[in-house]
N, C-alpha and C. Protein backbone atom coordinates (compact mmCIF):
# COMPACT_ATOMS: atom_id res chain seq x y z
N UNK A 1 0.82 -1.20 0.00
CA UNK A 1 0.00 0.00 0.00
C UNK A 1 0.86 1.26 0.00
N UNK A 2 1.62 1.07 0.52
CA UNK A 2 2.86 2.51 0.79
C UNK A 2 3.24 2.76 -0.49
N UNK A 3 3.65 1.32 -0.70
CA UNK A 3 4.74 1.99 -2.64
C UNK A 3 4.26 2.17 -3.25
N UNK A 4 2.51 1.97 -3.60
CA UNK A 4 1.65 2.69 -4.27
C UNK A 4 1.30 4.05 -4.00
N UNK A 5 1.31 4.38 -3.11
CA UNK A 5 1.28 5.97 -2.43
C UNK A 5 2.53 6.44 -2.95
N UNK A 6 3.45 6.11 -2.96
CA UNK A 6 5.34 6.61 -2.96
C UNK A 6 5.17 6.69 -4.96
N UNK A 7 4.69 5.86 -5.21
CA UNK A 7 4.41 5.20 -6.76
C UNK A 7 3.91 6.84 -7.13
N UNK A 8 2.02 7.22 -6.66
CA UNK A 8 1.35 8.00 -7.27
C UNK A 8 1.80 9.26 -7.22
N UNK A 9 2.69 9.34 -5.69
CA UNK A 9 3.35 11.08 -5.68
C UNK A 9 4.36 11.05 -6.58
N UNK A 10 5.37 10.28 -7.20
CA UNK A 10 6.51 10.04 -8.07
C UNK A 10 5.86 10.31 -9.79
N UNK A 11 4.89 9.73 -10.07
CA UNK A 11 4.02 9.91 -10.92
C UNK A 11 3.34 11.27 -11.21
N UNK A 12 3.15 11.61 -10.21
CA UNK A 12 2.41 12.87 -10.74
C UNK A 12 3.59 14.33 -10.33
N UNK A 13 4.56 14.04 -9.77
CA UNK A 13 5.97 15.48 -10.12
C UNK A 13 5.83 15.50 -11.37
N UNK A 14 5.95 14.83 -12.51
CA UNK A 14 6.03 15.62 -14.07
C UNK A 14 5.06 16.04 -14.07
N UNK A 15 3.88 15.98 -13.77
CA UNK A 15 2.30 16.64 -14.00
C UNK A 15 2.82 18.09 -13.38
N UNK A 16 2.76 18.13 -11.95
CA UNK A 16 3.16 19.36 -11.55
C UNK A 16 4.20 20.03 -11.78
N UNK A 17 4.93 19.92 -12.45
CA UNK A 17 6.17 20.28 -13.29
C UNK A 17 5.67 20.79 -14.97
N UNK A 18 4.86 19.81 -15.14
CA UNK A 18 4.29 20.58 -16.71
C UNK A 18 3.50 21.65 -16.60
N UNK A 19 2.43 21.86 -15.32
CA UNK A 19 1.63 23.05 -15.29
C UNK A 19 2.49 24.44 -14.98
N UNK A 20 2.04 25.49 -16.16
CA UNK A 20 2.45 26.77 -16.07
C UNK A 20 2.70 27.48 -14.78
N UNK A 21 3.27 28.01 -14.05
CA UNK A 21 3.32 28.55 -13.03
C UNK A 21 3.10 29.96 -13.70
N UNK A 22 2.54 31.22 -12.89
CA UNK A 22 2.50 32.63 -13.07
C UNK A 22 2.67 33.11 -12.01
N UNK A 23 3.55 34.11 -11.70
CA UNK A 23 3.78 34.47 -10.67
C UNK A 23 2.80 35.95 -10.62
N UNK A 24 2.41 36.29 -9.59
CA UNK A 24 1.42 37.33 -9.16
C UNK A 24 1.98 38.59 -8.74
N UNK A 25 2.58 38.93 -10.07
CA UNK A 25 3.69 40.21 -10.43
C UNK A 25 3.09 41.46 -9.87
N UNK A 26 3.51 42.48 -8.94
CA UNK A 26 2.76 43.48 -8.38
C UNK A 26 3.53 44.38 -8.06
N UNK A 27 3.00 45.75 -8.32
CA UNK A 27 4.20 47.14 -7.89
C UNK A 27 4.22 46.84 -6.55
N UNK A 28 5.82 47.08 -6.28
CA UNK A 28 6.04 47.20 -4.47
C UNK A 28 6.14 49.11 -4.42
N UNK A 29 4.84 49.07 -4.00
CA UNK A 29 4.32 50.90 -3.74
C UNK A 29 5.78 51.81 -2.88
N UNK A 30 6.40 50.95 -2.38
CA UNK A 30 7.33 51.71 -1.45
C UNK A 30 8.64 51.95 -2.33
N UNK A 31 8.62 51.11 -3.73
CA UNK A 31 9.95 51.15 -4.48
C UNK A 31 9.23 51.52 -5.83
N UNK A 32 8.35 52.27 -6.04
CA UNK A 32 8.07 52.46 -6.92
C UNK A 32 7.36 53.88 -7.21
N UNK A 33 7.82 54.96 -8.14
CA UNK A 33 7.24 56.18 -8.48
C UNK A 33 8.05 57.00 -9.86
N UNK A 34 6.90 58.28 -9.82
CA UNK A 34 7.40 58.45 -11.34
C UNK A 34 7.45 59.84 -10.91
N UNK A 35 8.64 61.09 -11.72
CA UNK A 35 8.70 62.27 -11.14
C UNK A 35 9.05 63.14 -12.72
N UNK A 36 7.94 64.18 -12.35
CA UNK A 36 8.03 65.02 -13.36
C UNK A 36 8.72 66.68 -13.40
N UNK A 37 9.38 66.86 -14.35
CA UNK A 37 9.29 68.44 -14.21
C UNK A 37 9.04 69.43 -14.78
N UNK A 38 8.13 70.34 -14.40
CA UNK A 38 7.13 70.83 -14.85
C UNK A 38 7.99 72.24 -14.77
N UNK A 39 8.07 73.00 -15.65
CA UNK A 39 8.73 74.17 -15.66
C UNK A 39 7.56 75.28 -16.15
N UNK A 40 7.85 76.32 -15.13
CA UNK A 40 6.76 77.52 -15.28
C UNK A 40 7.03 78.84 -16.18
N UNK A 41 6.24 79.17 -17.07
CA UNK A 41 6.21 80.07 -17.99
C UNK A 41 5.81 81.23 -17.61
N UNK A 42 5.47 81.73 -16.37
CA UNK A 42 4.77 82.81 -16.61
C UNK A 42 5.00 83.97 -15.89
N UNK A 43 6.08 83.32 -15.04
CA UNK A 43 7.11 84.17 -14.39
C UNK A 43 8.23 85.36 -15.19
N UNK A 44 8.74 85.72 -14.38
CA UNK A 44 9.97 86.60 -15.08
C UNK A 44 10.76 86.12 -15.94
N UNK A 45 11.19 84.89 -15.44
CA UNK A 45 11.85 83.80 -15.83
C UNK A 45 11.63 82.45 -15.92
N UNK A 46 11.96 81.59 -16.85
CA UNK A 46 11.48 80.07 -16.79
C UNK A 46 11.73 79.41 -15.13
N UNK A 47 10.97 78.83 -14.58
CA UNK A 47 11.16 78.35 -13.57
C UNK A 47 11.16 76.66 -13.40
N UNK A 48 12.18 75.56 -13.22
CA UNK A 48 11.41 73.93 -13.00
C UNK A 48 11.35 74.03 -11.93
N UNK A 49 10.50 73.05 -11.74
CA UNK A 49 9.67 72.44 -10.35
C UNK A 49 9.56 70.88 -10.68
N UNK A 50 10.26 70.66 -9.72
CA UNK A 50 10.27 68.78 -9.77
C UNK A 50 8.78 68.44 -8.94
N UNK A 51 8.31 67.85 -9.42
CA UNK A 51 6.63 66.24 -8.56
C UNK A 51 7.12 65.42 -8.77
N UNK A 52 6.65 64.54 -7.82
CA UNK A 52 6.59 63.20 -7.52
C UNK A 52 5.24 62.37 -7.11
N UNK A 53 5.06 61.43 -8.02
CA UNK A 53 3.77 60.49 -7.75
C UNK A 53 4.27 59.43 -7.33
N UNK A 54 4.30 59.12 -5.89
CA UNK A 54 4.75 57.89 -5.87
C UNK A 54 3.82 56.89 -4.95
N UNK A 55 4.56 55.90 -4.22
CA UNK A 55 3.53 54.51 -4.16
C UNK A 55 2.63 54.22 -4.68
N UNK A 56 3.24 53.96 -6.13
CA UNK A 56 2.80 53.24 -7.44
C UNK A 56 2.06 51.82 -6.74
N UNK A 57 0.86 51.53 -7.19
CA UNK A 57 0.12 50.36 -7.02
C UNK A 57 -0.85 49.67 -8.21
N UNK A 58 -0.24 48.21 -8.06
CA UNK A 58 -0.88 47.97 -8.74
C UNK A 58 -0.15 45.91 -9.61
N UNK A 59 -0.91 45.52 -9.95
CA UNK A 59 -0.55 44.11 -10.56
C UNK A 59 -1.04 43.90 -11.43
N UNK A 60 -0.20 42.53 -12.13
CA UNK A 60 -0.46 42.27 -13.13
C UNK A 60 -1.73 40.98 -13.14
N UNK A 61 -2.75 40.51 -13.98
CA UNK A 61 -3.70 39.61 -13.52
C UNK A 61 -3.06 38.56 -14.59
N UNK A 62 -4.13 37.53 -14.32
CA UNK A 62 -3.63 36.38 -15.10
C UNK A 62 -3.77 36.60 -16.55
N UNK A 63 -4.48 37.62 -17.06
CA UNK A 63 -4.70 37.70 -18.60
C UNK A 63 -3.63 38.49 -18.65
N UNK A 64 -3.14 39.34 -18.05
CA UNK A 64 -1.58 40.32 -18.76
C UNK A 64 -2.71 41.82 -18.38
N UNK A 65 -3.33 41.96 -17.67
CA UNK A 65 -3.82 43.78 -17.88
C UNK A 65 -3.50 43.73 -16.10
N UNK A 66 -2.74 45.11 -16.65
CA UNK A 66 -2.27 46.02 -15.25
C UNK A 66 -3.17 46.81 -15.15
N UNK A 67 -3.32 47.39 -13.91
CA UNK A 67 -4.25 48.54 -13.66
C UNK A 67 -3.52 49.27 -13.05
N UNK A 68 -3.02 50.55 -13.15
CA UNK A 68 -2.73 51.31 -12.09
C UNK A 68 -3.27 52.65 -11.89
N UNK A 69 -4.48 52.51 -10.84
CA UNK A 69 -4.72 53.79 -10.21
C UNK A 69 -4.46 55.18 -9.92
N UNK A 70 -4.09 55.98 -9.97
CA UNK A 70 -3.35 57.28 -9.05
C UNK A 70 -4.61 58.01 -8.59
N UNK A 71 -4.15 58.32 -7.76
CA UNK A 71 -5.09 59.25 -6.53
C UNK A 71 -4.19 60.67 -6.11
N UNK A 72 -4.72 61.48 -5.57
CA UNK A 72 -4.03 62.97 -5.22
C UNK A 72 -3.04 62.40 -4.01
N UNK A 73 -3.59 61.57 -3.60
CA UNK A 73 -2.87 61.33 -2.12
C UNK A 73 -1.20 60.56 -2.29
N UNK A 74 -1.24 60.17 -3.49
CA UNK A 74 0.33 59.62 -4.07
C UNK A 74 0.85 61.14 -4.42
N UNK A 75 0.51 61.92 -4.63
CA UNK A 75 1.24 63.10 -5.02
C UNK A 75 2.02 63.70 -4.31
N UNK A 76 3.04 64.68 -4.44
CA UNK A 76 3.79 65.75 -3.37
C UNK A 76 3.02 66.47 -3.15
N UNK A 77 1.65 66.83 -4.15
CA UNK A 77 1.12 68.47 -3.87
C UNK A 77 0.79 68.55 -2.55
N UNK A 78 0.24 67.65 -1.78
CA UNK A 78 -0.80 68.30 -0.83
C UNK A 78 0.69 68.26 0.28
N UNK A 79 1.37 67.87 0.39
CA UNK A 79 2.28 68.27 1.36
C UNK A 79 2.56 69.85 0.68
N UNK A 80 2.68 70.30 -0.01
CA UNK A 80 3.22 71.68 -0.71
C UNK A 80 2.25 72.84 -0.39
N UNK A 81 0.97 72.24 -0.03
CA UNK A 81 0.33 73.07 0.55
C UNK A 81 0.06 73.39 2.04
N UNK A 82 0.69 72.58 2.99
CA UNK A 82 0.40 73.06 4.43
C UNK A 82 -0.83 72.45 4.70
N UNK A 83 -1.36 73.42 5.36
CA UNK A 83 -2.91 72.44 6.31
C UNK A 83 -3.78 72.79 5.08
N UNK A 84 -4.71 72.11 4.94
CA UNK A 84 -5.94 71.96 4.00
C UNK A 84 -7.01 71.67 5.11
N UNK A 85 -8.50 72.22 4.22
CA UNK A 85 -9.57 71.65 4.97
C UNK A 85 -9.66 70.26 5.13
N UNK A 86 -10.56 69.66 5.97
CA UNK A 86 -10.80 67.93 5.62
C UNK A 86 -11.50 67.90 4.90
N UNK A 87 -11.87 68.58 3.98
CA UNK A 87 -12.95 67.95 2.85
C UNK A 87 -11.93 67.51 1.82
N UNK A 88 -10.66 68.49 1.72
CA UNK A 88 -9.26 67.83 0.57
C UNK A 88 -9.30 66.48 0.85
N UNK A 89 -9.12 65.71 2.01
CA UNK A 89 -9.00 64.41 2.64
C UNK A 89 -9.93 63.29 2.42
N UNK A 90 -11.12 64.11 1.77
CA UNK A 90 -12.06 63.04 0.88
C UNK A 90 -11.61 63.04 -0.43
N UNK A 91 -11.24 63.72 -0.92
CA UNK A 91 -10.51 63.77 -2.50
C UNK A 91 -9.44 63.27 -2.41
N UNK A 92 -8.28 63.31 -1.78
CA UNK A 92 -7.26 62.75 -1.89
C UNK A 92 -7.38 61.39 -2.04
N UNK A 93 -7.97 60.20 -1.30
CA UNK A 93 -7.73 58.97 -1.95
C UNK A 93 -9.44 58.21 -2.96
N UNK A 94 -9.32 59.45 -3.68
CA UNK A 94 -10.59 59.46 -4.49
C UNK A 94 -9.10 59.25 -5.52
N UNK A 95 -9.90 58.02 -6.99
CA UNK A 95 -8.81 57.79 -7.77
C UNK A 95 -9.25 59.13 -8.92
N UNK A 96 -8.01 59.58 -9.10
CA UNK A 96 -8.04 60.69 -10.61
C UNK A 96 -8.09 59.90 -11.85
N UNK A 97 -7.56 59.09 -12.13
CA UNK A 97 -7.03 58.59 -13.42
C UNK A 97 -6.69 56.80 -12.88
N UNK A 98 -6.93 56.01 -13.97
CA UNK A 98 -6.71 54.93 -13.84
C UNK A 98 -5.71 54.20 -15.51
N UNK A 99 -4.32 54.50 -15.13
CA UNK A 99 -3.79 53.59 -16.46
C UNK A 99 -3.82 52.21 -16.34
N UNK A 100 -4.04 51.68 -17.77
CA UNK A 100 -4.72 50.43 -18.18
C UNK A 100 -3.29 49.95 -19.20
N UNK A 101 -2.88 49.14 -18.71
CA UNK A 101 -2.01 48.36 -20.12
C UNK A 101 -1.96 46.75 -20.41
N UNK A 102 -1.31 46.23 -20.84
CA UNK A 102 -1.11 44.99 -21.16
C UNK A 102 0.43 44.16 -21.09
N UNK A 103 0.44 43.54 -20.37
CA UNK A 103 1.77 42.58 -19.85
C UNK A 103 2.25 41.23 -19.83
N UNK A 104 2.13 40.51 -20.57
CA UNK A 104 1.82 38.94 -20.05
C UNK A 104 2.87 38.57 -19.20
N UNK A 105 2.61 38.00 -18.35
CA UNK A 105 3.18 37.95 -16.99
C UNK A 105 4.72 36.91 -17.39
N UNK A 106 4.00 36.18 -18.30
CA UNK A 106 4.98 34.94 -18.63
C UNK A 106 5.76 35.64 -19.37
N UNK A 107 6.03 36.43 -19.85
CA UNK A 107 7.55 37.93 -20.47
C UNK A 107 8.42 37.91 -19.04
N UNK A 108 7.64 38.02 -18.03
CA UNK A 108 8.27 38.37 -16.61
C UNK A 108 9.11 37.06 -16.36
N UNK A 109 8.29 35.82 -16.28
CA UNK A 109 8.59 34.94 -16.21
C UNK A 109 10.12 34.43 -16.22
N UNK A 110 10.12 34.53 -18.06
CA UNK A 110 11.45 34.16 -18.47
C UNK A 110 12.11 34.75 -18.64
N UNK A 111 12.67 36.09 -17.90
CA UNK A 111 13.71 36.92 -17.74
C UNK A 111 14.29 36.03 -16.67
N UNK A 112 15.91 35.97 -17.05
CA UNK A 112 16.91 35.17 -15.77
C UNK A 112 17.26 36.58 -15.38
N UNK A 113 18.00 36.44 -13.86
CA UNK A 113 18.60 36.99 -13.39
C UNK A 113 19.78 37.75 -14.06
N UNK A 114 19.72 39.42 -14.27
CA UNK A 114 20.53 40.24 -14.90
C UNK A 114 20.11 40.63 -16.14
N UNK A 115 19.25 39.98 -16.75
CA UNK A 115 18.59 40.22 -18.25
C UNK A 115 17.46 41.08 -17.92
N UNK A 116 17.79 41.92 -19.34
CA UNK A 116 16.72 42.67 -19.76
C UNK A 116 15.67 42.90 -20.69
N UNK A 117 14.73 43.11 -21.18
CA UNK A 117 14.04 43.38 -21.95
C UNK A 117 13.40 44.59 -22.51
N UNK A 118 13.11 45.29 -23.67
CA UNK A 118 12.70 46.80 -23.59
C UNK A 118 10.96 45.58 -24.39
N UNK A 119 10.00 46.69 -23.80
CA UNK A 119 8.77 46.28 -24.01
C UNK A 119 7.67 47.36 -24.54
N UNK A 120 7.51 47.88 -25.48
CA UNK A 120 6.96 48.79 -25.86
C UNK A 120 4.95 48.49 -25.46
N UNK A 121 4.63 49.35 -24.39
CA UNK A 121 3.52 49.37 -23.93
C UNK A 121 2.35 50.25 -24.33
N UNK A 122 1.43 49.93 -24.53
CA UNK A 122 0.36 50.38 -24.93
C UNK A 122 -0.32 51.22 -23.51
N UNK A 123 -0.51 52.10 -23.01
CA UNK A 123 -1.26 52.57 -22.19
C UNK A 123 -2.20 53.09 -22.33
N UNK A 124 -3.80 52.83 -21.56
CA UNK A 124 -5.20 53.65 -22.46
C UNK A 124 -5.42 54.31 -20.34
N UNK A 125 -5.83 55.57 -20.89
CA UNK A 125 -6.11 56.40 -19.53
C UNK A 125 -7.59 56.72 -19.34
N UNK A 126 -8.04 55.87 -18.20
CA UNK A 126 -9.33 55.62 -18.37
C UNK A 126 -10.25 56.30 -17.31
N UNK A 127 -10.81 57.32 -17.67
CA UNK A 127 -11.57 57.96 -17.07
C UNK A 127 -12.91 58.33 -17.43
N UNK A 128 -13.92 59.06 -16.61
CA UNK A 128 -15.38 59.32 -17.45
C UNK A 128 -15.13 60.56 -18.45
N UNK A 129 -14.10 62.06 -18.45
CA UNK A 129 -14.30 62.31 -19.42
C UNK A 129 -12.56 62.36 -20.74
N UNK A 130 -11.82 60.92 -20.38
CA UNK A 130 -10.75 61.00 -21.25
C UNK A 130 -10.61 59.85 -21.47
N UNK A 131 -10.11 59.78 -22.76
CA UNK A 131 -10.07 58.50 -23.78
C UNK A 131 -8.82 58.71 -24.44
N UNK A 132 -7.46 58.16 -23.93
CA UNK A 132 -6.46 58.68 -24.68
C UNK A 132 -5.64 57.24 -24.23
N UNK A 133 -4.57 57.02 -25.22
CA UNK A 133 -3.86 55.94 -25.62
C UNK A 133 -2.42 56.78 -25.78
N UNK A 134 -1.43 55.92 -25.38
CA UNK A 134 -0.35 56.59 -25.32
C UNK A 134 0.90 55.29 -25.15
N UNK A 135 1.86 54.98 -25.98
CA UNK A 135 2.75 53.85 -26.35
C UNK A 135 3.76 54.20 -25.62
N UNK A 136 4.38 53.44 -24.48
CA UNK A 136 5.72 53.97 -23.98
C UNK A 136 6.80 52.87 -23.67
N UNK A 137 7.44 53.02 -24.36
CA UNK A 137 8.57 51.97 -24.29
C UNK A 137 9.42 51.84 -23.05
N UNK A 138 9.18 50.73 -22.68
CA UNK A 138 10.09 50.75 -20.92
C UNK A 138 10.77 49.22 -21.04
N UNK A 139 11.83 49.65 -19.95
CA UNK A 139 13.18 48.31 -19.74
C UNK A 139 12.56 47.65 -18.48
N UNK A 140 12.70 46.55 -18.75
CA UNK A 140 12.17 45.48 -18.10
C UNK A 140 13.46 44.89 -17.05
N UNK A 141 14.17 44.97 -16.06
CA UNK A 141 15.30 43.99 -15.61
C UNK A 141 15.50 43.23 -14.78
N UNK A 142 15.41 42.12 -14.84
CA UNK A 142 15.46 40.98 -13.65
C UNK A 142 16.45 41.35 -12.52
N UNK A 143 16.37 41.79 -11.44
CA UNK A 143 17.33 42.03 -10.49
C UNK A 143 17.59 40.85 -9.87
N UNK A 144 16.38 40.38 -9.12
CA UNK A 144 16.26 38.85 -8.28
C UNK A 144 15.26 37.92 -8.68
N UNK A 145 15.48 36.59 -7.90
CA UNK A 145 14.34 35.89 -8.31
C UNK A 145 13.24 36.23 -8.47
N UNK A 146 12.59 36.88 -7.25
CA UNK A 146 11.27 37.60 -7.31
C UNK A 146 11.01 39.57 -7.80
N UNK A 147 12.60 40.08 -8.22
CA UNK A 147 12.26 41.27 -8.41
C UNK A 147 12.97 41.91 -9.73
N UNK A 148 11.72 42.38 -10.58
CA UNK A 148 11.96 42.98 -12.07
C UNK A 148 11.86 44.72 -11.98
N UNK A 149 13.00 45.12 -12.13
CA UNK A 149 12.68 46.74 -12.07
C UNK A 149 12.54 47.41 -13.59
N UNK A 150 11.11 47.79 -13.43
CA UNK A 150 10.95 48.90 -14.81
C UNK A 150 11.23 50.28 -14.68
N UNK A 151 11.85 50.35 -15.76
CA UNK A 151 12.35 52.48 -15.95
C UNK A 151 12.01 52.44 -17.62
N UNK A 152 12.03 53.48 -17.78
CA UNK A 152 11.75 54.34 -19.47
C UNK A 152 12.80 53.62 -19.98
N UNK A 153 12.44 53.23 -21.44
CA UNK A 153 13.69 52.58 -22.47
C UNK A 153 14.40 53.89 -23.12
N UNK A 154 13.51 54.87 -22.86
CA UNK A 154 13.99 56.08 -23.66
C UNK A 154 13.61 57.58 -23.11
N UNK A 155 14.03 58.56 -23.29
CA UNK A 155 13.42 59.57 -22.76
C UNK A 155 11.93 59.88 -22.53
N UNK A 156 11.32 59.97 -21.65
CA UNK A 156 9.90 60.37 -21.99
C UNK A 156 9.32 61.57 -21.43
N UNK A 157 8.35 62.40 -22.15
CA UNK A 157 7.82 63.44 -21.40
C UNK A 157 6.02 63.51 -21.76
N UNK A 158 5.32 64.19 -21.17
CA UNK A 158 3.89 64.70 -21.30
C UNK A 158 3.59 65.51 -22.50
N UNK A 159 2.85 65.93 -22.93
CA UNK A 159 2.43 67.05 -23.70
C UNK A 159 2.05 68.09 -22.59
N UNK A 160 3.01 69.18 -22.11
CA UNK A 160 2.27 70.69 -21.19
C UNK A 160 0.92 71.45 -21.87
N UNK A 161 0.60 70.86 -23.41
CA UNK A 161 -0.48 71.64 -23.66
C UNK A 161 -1.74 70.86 -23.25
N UNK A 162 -1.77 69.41 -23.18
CA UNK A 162 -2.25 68.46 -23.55
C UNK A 162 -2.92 68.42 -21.89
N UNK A 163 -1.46 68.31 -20.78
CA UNK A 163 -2.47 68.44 -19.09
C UNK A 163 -2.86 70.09 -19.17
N UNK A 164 -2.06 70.69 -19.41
CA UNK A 164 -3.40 72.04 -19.42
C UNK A 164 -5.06 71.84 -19.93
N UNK A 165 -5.32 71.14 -21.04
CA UNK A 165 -6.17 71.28 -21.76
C UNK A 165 -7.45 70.27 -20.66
N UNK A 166 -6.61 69.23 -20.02
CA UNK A 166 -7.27 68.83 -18.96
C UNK A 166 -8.04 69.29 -17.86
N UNK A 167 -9.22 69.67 -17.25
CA UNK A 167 -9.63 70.32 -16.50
C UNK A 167 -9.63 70.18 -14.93
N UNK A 168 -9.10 68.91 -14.77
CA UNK A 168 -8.99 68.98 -13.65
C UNK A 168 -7.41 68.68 -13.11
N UNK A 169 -6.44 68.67 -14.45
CA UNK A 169 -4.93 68.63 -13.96
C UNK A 169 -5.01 70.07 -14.06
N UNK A 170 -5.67 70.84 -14.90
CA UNK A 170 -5.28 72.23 -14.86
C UNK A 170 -5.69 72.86 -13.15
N UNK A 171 -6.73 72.58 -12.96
CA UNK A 171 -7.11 72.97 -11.47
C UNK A 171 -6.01 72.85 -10.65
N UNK A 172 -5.75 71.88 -10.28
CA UNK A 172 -4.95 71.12 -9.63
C UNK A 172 -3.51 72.32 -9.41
N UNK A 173 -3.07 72.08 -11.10
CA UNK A 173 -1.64 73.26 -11.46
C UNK A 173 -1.86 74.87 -11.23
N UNK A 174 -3.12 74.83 -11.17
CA UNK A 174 -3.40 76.57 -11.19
C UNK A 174 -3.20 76.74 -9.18
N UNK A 175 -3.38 75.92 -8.71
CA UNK A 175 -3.65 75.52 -7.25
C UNK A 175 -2.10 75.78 -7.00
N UNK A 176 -1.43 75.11 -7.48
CA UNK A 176 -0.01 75.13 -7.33
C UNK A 176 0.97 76.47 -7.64
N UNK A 177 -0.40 77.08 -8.60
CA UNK A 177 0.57 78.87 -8.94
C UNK A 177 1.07 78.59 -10.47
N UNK A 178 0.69 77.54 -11.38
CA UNK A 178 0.95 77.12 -12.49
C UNK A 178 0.09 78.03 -13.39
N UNK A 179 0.53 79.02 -14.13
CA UNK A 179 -0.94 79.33 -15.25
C UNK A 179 -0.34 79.33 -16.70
N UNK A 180 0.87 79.10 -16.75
CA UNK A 180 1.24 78.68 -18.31
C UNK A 180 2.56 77.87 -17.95
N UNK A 181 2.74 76.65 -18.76
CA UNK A 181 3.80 75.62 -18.67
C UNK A 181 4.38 75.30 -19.65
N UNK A 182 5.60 75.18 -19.43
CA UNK A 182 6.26 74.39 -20.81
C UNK A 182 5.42 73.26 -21.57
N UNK A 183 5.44 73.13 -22.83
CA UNK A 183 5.19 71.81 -23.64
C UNK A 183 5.82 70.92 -23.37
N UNK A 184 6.85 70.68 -22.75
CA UNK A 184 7.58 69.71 -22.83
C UNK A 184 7.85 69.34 -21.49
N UNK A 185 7.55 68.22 -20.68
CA UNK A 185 7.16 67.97 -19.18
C UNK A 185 7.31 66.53 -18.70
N UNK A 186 9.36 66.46 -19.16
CA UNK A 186 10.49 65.79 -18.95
C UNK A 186 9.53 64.20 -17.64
N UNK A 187 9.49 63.36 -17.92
CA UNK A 187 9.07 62.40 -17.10
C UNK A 187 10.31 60.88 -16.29
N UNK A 188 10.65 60.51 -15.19
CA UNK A 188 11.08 59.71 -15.19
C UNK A 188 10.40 58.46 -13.96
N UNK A 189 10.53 57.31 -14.53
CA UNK A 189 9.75 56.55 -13.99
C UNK A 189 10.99 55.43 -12.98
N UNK A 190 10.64 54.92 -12.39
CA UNK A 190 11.43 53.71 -11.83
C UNK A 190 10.75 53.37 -10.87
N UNK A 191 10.39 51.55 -11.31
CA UNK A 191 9.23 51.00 -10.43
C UNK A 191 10.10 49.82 -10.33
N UNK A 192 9.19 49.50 -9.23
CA UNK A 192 9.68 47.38 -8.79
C UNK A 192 8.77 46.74 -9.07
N UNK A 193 8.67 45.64 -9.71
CA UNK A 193 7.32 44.29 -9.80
C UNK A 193 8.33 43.66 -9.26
N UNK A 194 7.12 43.05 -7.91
CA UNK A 194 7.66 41.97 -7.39
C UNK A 194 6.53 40.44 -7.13
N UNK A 195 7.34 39.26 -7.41
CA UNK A 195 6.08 38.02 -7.22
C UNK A 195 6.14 37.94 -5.84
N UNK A 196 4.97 37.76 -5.62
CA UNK A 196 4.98 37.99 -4.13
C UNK A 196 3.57 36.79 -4.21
């Protein structure tokens, strides 16, 4: 009776050895953010001003679509402003924007340790009143078993006419003392996916 037991677990390791494993790839929020600089036009002189959005959140599912959220409350602004009413404090982890892309996890997969990959991503920004798609090529690099760090494959920046034209990033920037900005609104990203 035993070596039939010893028999069926011996038997079925190649079974569990043939099924796909996916690991449940997910931003580690504490190693992960993206910082922009936004330079002001309307001063005497050009002025930059570095932001930061960070504790990036968010995973990958078993079909390959990431979601990642942002809310005001990942931002620097509201520290930049001092005390606020508590009604800011209901908006802040109200989500602004939700980017949507596509990943198949199994890309993650078969990166060994030290290898890289550049992955040109499709991003759609999904909100009730914006519908915009935007391709950004980012490096993929296996650091550890469980940790892949993404950054930009290439320079990237915003369109400054494009969040102006936005009504509620413009709010937001006018809040900040922003009323005309460069076009060009230099971006750098560096995140962690980790299987966890």
């Amino acid at each position: 009776m035993r070596r039939r037991a010893v028999k069926a677990l011996i038997a079925l390791i190649p079974l569990l050895l043939a099924v796909p494993v996916h690991a449940d790839w997910q931003l580690d929020p504490g190693q992960s953010q993206v910082q922009a600089s936004i330079t002001q036009l309307d001063g005497d002189a050009p002025q930059t001003h570095h932001h930061q959005v960070s504790n990036l959140q968010g995973d990958i599912s078993d079909d390959g679509t990431l979601r990642l959220p942002l809310r005001l409350s990942q931002t620097d602004l509201l520290t930049r402003f001092g005390d606020l009413p508590p009604w800011v404090g209901l908006l802040a982890n109200t989500t602004l924007v939700t980017l949507v892309t596509q990943m198949p996890p199994e890309r993650l997969d078969g990166l060994d340790i030290g290898e890289s990959m550049v992955e040109t991503l499709t991003f759609r920004v999904q909100t009730d009143l914006i519908n915009q798609q935007e391709a950004v090529p980012l490096r993929f690099t296996r650091e550890g078993l469980n940790e892949v760090r993404v950054t930009h494959a290439e320079p990237m920046a915003l369109d400054g006419n494009a969040l102006m034209a936005n009504s509620t990033v413009r709010t937001v920037l006018s809040l900040l003392g922003y009323q005309e900005i460069d076009e060009h609104v230099p971006v750098t990203l560096n995140a962690l996916l980790v299987n966890r």
